[in-house]
N, C-alpha and C. Protein backbone atom coordinates (compact mmCIF):
# COMPACT_ATOMS: atom_id res chain seq x y z
N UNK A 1 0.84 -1.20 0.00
CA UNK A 1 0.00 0.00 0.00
C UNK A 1 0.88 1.24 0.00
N UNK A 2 0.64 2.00 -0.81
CA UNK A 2 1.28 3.98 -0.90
C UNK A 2 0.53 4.40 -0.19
N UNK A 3 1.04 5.28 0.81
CA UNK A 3 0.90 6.24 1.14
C UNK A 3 1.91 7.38 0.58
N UNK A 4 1.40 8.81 1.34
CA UNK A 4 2.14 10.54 0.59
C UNK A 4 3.33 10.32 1.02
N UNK A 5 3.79 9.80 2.50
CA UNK A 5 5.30 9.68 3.15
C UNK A 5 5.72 8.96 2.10
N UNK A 6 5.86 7.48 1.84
CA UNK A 6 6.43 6.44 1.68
C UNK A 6 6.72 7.14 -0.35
N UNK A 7 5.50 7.81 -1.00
CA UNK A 7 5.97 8.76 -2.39
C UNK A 7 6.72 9.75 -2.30
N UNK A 8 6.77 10.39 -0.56
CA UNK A 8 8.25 11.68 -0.55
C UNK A 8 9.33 11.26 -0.53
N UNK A 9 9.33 9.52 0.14
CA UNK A 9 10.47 9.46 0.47
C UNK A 9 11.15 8.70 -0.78
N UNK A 10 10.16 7.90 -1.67
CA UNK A 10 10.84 7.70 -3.25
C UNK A 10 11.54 8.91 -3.72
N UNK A 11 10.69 9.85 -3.70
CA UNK A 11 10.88 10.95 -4.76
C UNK A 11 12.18 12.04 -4.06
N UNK A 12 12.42 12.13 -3.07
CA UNK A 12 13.27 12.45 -2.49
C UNK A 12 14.55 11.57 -2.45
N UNK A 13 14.66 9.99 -2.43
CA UNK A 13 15.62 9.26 -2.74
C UNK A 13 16.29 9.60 -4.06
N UNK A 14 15.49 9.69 -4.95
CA UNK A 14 15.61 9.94 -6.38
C UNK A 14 16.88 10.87 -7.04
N UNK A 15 16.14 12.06 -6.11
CA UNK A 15 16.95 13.31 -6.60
C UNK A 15 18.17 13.36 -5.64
N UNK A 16 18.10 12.67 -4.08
CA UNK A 16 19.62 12.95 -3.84
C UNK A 16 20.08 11.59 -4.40
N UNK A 17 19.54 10.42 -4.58
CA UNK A 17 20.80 9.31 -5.57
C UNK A 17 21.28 9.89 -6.60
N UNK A 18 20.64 10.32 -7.42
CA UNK A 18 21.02 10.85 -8.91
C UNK A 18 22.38 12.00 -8.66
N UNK A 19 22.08 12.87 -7.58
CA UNK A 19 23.25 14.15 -7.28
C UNK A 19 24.40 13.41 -6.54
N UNK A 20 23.95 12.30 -5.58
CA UNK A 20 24.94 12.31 -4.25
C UNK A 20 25.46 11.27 -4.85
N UNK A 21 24.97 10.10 -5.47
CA UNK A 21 25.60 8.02 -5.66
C UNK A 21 24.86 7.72 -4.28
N UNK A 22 24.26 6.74 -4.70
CA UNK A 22 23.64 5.86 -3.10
C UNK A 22 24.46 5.92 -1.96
N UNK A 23 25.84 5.39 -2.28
CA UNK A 23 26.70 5.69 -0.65
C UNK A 23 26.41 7.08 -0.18
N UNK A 24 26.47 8.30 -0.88
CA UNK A 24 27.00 9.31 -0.46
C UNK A 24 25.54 10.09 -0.17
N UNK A 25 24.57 9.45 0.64
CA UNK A 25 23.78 10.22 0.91
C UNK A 25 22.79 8.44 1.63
N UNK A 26 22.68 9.55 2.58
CA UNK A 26 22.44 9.01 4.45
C UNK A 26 20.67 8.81 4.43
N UNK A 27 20.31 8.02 5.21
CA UNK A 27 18.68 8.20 5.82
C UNK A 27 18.39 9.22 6.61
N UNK A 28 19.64 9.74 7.35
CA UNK A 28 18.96 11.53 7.81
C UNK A 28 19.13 12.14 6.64
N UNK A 29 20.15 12.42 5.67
CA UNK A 29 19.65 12.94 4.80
C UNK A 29 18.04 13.06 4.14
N UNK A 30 18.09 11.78 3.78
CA UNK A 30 16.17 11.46 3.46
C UNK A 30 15.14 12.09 4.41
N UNK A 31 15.60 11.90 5.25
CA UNK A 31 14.31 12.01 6.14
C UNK A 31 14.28 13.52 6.58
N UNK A 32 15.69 14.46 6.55
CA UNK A 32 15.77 15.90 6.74
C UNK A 32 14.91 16.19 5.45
N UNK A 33 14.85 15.84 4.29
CA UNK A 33 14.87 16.44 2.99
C UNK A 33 12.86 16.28 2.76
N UNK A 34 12.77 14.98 3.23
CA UNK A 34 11.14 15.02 3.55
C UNK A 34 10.30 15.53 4.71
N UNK A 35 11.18 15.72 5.94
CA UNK A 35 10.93 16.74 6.57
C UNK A 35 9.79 15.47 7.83
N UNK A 36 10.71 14.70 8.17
CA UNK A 36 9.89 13.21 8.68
C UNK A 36 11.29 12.67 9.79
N UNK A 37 10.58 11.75 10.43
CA UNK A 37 11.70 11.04 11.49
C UNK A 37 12.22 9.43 10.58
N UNK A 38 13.05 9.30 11.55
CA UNK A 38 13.63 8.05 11.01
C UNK A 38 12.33 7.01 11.32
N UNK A 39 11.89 7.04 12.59
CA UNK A 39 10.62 5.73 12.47
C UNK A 39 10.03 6.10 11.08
N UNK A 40 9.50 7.65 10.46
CA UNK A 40 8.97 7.60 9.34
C UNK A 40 9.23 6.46 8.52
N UNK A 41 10.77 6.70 8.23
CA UNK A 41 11.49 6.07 6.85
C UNK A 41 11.06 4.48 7.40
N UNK A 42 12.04 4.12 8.51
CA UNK A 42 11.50 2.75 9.02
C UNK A 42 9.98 2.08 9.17
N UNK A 43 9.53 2.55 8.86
CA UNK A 43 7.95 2.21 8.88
C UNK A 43 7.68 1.51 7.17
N UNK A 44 8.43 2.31 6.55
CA UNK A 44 7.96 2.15 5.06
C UNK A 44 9.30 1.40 4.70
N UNK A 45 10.32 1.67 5.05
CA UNK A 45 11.71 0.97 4.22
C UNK A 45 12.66 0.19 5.10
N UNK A 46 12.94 -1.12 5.42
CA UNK A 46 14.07 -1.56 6.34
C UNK A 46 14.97 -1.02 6.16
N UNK A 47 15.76 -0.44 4.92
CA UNK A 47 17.06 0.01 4.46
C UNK A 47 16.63 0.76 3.17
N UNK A 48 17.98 1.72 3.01
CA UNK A 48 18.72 2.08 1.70
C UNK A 48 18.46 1.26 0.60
N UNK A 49 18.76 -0.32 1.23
CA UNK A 49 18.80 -0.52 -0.17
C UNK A 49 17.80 -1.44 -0.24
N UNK A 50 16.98 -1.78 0.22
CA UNK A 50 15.35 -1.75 0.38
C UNK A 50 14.79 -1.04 -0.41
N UNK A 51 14.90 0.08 -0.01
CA UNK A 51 14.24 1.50 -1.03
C UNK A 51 15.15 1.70 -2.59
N UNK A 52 16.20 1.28 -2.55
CA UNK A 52 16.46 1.26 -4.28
C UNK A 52 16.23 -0.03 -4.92
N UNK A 53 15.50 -1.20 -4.31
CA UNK A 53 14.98 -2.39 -4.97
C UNK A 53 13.60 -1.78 -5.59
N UNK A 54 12.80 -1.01 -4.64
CA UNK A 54 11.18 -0.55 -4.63
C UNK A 54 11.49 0.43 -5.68
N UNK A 55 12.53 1.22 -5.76
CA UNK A 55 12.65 2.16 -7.30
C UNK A 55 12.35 1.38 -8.60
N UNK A 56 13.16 0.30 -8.28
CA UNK A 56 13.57 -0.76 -9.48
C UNK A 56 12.14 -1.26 -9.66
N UNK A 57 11.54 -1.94 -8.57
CA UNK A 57 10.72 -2.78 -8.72
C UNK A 57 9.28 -2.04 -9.19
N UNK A 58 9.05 -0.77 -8.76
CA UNK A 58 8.07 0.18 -9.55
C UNK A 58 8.30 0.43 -10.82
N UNK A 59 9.18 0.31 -11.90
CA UNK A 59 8.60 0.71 -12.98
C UNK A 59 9.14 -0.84 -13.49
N UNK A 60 9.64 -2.04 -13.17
CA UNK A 60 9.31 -3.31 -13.66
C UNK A 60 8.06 -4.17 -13.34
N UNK A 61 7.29 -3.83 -12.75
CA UNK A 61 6.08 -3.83 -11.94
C UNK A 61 4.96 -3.49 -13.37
N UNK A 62 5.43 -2.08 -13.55
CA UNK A 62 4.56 -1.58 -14.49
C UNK A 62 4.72 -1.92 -15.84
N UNK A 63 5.91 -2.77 -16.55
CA UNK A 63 6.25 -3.16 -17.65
C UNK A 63 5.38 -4.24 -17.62
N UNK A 64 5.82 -5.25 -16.61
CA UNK A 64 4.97 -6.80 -16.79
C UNK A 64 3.87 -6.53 -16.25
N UNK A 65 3.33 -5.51 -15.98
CA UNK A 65 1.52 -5.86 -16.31
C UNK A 65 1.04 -5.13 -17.77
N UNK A 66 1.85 -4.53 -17.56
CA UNK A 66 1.37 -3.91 -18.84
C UNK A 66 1.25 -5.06 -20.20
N UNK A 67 2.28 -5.80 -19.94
CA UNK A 67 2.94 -7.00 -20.70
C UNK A 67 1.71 -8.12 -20.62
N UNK A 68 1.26 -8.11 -19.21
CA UNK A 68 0.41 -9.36 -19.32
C UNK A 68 -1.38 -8.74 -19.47
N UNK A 69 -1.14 -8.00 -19.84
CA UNK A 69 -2.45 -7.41 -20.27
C UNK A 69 -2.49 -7.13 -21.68
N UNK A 70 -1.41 -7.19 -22.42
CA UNK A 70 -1.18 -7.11 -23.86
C UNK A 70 -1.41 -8.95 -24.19
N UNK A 71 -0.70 -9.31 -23.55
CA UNK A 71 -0.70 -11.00 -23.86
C UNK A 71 -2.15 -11.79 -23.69
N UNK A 72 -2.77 -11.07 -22.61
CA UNK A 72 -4.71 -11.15 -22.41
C UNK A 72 -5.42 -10.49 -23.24
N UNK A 73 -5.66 -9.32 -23.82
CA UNK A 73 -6.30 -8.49 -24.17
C UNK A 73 -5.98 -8.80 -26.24
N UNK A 74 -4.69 -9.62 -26.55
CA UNK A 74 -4.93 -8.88 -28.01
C UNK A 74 -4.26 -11.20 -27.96
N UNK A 75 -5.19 -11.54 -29.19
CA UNK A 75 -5.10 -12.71 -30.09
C UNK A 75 -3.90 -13.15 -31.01
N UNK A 76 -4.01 -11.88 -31.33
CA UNK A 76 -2.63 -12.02 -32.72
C UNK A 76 -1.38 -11.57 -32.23
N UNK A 77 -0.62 -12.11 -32.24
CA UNK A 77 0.72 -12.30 -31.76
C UNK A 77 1.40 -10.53 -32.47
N UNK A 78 1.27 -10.52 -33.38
CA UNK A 78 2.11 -8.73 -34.34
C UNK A 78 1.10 -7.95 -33.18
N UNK A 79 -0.26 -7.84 -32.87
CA UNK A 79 -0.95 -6.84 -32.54
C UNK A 79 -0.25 -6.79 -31.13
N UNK A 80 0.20 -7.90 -30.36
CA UNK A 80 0.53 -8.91 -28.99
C UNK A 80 1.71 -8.01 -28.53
N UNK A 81 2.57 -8.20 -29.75
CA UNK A 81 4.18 -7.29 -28.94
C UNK A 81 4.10 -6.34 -29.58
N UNK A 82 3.12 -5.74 -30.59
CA UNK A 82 3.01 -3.99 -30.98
C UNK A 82 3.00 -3.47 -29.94
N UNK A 83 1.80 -3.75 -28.52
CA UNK A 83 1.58 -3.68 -27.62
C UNK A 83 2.10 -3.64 -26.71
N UNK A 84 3.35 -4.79 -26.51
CA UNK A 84 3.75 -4.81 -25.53
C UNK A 84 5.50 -4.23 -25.71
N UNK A 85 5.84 -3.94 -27.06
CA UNK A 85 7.07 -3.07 -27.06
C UNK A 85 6.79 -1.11 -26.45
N UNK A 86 5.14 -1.17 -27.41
CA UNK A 86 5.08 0.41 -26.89
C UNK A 86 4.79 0.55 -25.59
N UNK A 87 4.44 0.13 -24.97
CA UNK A 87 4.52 -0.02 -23.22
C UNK A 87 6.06 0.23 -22.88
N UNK A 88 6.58 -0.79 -23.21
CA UNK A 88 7.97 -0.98 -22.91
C UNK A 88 9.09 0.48 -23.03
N UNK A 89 8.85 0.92 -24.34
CA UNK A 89 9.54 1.87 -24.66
C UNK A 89 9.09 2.98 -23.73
N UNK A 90 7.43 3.21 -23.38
CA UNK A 90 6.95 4.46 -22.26
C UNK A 90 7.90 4.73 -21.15
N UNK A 91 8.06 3.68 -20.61
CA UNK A 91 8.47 3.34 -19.49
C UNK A 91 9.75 3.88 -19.43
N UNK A 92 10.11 4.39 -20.22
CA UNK A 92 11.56 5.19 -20.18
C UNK A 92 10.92 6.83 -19.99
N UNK A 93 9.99 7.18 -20.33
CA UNK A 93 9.55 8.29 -20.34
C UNK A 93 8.85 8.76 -18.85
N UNK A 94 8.23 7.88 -18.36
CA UNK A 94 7.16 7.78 -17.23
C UNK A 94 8.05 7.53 -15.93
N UNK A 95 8.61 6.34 -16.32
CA UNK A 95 9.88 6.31 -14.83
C UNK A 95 11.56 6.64 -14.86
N UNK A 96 11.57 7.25 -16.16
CA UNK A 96 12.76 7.79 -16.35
C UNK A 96 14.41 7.97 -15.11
N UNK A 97 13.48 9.00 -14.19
CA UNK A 97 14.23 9.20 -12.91
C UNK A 97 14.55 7.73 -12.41
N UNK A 98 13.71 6.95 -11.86
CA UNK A 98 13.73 5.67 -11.56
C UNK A 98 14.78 4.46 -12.22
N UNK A 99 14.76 4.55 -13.77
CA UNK A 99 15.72 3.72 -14.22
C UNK A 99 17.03 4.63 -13.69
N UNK A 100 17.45 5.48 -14.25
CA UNK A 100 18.71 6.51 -14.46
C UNK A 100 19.00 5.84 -13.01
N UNK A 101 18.85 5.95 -12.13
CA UNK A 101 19.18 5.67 -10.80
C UNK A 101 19.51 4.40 -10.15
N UNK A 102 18.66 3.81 -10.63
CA UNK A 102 18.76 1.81 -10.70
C UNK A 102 19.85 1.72 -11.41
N UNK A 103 20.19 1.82 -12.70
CA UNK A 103 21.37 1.45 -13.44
C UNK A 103 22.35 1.93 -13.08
N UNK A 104 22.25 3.32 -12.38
CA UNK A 104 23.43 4.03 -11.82
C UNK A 104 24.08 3.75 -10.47
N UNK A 105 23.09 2.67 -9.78
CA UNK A 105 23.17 2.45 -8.26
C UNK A 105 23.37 1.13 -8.22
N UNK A 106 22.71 0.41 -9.30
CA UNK A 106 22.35 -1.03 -8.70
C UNK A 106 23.50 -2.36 -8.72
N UNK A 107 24.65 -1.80 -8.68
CA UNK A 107 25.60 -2.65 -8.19
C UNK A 107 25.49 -2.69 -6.29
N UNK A 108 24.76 -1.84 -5.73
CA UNK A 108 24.84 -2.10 -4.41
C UNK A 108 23.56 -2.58 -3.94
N UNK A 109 23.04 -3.29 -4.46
CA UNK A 109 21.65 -4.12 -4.40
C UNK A 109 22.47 -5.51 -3.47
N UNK A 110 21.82 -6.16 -2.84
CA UNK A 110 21.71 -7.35 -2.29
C UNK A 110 21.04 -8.40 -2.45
N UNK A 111 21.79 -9.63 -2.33
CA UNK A 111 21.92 -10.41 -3.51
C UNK A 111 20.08 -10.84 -3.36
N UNK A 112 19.58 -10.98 -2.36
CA UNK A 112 18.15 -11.21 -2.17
C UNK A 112 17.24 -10.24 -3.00
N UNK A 113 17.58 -9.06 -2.84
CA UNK A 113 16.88 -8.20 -4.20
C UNK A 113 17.32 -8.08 -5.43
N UNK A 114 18.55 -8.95 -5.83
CA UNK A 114 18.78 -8.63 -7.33
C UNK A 114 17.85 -9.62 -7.58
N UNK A 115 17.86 -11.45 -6.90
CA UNK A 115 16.96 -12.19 -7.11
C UNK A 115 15.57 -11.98 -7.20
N UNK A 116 14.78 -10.92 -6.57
CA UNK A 116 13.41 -10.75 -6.50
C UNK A 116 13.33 -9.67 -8.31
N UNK A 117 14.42 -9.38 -8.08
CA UNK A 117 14.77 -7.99 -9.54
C UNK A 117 14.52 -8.95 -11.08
N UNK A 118 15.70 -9.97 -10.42
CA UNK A 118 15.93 -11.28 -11.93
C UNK A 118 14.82 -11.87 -12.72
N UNK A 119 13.98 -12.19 -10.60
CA UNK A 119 12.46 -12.77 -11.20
C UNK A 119 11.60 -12.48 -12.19
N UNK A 120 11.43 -10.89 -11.87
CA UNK A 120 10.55 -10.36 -12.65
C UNK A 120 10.88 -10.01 -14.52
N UNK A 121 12.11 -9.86 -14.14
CA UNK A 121 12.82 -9.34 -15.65
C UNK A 121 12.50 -10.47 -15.84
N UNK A 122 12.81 -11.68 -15.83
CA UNK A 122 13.10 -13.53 -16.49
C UNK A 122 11.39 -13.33 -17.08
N UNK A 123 10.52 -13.24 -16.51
CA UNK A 123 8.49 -13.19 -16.48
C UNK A 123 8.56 -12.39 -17.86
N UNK A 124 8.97 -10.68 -17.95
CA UNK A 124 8.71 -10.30 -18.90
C UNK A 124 10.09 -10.67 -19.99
N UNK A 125 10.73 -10.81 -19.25
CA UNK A 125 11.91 -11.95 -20.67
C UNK A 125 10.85 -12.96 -21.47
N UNK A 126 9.87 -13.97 -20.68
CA UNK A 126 9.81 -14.97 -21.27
C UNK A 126 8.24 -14.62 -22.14
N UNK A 127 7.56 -13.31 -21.85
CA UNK A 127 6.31 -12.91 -22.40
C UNK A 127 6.88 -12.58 -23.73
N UNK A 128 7.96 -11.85 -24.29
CA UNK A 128 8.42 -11.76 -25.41
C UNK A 128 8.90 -12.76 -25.63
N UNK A 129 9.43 -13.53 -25.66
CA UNK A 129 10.08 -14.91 -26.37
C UNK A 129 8.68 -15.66 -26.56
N UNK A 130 7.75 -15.95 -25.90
CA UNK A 130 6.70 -16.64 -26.06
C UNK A 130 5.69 -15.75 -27.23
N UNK A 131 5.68 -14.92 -27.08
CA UNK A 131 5.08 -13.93 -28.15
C UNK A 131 5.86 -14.14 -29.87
N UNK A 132 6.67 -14.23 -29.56
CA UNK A 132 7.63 -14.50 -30.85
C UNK A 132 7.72 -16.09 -31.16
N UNK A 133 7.59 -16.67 -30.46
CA UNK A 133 7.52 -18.12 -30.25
C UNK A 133 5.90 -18.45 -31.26
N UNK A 134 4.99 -18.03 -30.73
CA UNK A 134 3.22 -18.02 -31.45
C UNK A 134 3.29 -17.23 -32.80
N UNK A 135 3.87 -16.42 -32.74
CA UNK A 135 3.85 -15.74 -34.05
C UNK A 135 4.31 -16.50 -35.14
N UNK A 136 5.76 -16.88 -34.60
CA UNK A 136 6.23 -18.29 -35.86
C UNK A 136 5.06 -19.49 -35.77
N UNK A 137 4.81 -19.68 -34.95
CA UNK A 137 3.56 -20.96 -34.83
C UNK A 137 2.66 -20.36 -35.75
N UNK A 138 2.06 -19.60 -35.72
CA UNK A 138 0.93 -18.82 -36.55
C UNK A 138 1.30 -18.43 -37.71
N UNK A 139 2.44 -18.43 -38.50
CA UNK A 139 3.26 -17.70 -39.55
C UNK A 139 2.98 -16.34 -39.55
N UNK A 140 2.99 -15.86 -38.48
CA UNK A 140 2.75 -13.90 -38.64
C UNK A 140 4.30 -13.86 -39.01
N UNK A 141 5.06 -14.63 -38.31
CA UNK A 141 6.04 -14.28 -37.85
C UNK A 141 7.81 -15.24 -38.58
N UNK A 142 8.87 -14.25 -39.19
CA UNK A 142 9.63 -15.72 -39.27
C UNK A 142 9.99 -16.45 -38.59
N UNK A 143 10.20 -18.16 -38.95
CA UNK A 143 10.29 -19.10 -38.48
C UNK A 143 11.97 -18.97 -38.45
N UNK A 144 12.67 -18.76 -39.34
CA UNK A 144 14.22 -18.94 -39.28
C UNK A 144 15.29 -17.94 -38.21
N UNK A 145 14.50 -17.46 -37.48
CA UNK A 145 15.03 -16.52 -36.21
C UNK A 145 14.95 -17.39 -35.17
N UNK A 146 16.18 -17.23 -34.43
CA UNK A 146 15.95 -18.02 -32.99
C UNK A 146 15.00 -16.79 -32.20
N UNK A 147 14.24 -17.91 -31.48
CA UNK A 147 13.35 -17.05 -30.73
C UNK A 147 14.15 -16.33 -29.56
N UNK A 148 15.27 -16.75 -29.02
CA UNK A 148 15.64 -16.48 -28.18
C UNK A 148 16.75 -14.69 -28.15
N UNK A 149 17.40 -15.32 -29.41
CA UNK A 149 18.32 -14.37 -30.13
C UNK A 149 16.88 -12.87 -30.46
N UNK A 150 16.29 -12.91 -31.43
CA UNK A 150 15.08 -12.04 -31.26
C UNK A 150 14.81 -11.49 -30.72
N UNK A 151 14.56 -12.27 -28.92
CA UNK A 151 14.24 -11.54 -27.88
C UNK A 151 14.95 -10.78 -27.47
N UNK A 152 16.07 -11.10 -27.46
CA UNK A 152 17.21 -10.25 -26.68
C UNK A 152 17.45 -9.17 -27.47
N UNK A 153 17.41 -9.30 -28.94
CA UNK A 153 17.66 -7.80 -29.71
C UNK A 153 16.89 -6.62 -29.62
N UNK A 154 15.05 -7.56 -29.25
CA UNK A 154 14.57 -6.34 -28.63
C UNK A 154 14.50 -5.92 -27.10
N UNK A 155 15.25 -6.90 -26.14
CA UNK A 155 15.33 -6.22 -25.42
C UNK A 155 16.10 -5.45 -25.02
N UNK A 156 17.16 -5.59 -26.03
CA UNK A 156 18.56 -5.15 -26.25
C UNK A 156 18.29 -3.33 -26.83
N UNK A 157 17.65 -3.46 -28.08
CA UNK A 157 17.14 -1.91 -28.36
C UNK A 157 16.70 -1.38 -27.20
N UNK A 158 15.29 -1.63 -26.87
CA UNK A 158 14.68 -0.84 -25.83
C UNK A 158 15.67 -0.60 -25.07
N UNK A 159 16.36 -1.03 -24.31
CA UNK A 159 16.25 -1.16 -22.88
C UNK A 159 17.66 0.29 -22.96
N UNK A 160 18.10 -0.25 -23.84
CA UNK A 160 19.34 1.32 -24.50
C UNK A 160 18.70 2.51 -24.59
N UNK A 161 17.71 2.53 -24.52
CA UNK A 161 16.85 4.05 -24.71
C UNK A 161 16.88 4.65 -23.17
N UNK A 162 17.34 4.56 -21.99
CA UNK A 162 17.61 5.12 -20.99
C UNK A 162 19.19 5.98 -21.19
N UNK A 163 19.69 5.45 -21.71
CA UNK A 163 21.05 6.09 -22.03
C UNK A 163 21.04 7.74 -22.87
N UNK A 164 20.00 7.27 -24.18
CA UNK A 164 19.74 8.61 -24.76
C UNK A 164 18.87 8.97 -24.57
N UNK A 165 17.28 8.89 -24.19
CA UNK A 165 16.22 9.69 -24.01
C UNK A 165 16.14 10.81 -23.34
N UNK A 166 15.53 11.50 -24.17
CA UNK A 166 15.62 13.03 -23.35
C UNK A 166 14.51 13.43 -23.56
N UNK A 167 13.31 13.74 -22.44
CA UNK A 167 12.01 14.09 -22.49
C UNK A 167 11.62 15.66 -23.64
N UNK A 168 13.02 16.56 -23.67
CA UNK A 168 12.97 17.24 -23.79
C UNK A 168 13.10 17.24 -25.69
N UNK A 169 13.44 16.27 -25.98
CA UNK A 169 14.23 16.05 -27.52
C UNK A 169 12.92 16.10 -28.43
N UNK A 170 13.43 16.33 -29.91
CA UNK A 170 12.74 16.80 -30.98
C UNK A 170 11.24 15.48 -30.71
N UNK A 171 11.71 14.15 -30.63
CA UNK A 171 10.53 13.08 -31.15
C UNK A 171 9.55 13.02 -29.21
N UNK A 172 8.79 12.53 -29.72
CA UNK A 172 7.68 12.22 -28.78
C UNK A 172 8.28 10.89 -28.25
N UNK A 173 7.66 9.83 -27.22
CA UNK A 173 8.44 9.12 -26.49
C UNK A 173 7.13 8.13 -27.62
N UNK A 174 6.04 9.10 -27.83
CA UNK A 174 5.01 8.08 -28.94
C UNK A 174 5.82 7.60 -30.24
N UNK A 175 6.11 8.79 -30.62
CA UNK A 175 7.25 8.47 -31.98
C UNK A 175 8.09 7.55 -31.86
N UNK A 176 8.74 7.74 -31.16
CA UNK A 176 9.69 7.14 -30.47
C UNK A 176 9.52 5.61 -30.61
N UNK A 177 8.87 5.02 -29.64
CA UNK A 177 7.93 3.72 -29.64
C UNK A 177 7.38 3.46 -30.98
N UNK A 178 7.08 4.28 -32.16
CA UNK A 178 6.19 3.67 -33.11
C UNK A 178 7.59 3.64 -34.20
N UNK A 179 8.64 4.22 -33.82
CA UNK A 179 9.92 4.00 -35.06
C UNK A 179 10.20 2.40 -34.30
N UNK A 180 10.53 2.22 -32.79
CA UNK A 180 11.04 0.78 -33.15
C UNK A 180 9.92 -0.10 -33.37
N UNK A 181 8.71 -0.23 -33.18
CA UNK A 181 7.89 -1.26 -33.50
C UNK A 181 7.84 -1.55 -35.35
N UNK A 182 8.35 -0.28 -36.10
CA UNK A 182 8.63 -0.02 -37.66
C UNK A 182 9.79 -1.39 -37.50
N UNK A 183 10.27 -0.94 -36.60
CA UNK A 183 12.19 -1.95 -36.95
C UNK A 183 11.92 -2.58 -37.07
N UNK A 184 11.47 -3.24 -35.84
CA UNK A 184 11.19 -4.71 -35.21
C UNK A 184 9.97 -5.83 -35.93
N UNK A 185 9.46 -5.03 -36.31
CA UNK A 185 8.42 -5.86 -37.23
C UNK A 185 8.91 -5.90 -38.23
N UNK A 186 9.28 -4.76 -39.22
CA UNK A 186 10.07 -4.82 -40.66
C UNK A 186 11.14 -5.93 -40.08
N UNK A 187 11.64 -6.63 -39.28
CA UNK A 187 12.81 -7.18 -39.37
C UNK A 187 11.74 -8.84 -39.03
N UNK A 188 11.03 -8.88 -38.15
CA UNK A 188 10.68 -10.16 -37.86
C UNK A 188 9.61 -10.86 -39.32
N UNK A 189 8.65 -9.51 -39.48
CA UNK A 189 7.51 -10.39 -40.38
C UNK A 189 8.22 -10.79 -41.77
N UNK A 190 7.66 -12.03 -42.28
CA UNK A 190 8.05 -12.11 -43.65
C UNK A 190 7.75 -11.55 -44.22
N UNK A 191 8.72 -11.41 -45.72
CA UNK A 191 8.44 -10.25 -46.40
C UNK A 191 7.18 -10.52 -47.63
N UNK A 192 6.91 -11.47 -47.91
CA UNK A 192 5.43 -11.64 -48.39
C UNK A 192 4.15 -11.06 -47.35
N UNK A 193 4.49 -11.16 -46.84
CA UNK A 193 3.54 -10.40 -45.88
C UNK A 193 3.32 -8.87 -45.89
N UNK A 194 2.05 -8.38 -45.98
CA UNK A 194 1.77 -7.07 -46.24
C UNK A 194 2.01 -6.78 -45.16
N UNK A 195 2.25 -5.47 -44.77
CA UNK A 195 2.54 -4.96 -43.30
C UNK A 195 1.72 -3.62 -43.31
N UNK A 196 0.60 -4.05 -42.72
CA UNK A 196 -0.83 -2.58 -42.73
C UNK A 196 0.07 -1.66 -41.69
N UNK A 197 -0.54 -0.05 -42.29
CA UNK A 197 -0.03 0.56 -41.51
C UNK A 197 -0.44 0.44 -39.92
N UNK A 198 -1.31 0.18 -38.93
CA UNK A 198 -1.64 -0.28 -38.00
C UNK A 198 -0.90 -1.45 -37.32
N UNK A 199 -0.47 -1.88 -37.97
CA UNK A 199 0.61 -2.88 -37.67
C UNK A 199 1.60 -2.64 -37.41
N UNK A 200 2.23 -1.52 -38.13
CA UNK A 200 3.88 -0.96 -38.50
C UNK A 200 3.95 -0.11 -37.32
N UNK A 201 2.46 0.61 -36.76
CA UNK A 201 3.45 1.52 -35.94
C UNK A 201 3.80 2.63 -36.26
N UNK A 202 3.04 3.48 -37.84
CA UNK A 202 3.93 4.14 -38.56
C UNK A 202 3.93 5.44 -37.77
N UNK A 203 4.70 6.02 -37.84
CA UNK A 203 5.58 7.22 -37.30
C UNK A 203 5.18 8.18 -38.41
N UNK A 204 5.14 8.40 -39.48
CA UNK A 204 4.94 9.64 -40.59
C UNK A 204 6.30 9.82 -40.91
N UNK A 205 6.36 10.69 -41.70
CA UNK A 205 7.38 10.86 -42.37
C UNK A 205 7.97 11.88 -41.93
N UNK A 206 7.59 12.69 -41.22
CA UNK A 206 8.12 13.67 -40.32
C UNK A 206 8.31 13.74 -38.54
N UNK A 207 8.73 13.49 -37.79
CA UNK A 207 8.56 13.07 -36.43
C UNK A 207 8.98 14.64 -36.20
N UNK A 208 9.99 15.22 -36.30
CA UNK A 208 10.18 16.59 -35.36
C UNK A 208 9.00 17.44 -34.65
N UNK A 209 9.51 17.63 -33.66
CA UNK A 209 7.92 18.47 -32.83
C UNK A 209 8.54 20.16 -33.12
């Protein structure tokens, strides 16, 4: 359950990890900066690094449902990971702060939360491989790709978009999302296969805002 404390004290972790590095900034720090006692913090977080698993684990949280509501909600495998890449790609936009910080911190995770971390990534690891897996079953999709290799290239694209995204940059984070679902499909569907624009994802021919 959220409560307003337990969102100051995310959002306040945030901005001094990103300035200070996780070592270099204290639970009085936190708790001066939210303007709360230490039982506060202790009420909601055993530790430091408690609270940078719950960073992590909030916007992977929000990938794999998003993921398993694409995998419920749509039949056809192309419509299946259209779905569940543009989710994927948001998620750089929406929890932005959150990744930047995880990737920047999360060598000091413990080994019990990288495991609870692995879990979840392995779940939405295996919703794309299984998605790509039905698609070749169904011939949406080519058969001569390892499913496995596939997966990883797109999770390999996406997941690189924390490095360059900039909320502030010429394309939309929509654009954005609808150029790689262009890739990724131009690269998986066969090429006898018509590729409707609804399918593609198309972006226009102009993206600059």
């Amino acid at each position: 359950m959220r409560t307003d404390l337990r969102e100051k004290i995310i959002q306040s972790s945030l901005l001094l990890f990103e300035k200070k590095g996780f070592h270099g900034v204290t639970v009085n720090e936190i708790v001066k900066d939210v303007e709360t006692s230490k039982g506060g913090f202790y009420h909601h977080f055993t530790s430091k690094e408690e609270l940078l698993y719950v960073i992590h684990d909030i916007f992977i949280s929000y990938v794999l449902e998003k993921a398993e509501a694409a995998n419920s909600s749509h039949t056809c495998p192309t419509d299946k990971l259209q779905a569940i890449i543009k989710d994927f790609v948001k998620v750089f936009d929406i929890y932005k702060p959150h990744i930047s910080v995880f990737y920047q911190e999360s060598i000091y995770l413990k080994p019990e939360y990288e495991s609870l971390i692995k879990q979840k990534r392995d779940q939405f690891k295996q919703l794309i491989f299984d998605t790509i897996a039905e698609g070749q079953a169904d011939g949406e999709f080519r058969d001569d790709l390892p499913v496995e290799i596939a997966g990883m290239a797109i999770l390999g694209m996406v997941n690189w978009t924390y490095k360059w995204y900039q909320p502030t940059g010429k394309n939309t984070i929509d654009e954005i999302s609808d150029i790689f679902i262009d890739l990724i499909l131009q690269s998986i569907i066969p090429k006898e296969i018509e590729l409707g624009e609804e399918k593609r994802g198309r972006y226009g021919s102009d993206t600059s805002r």
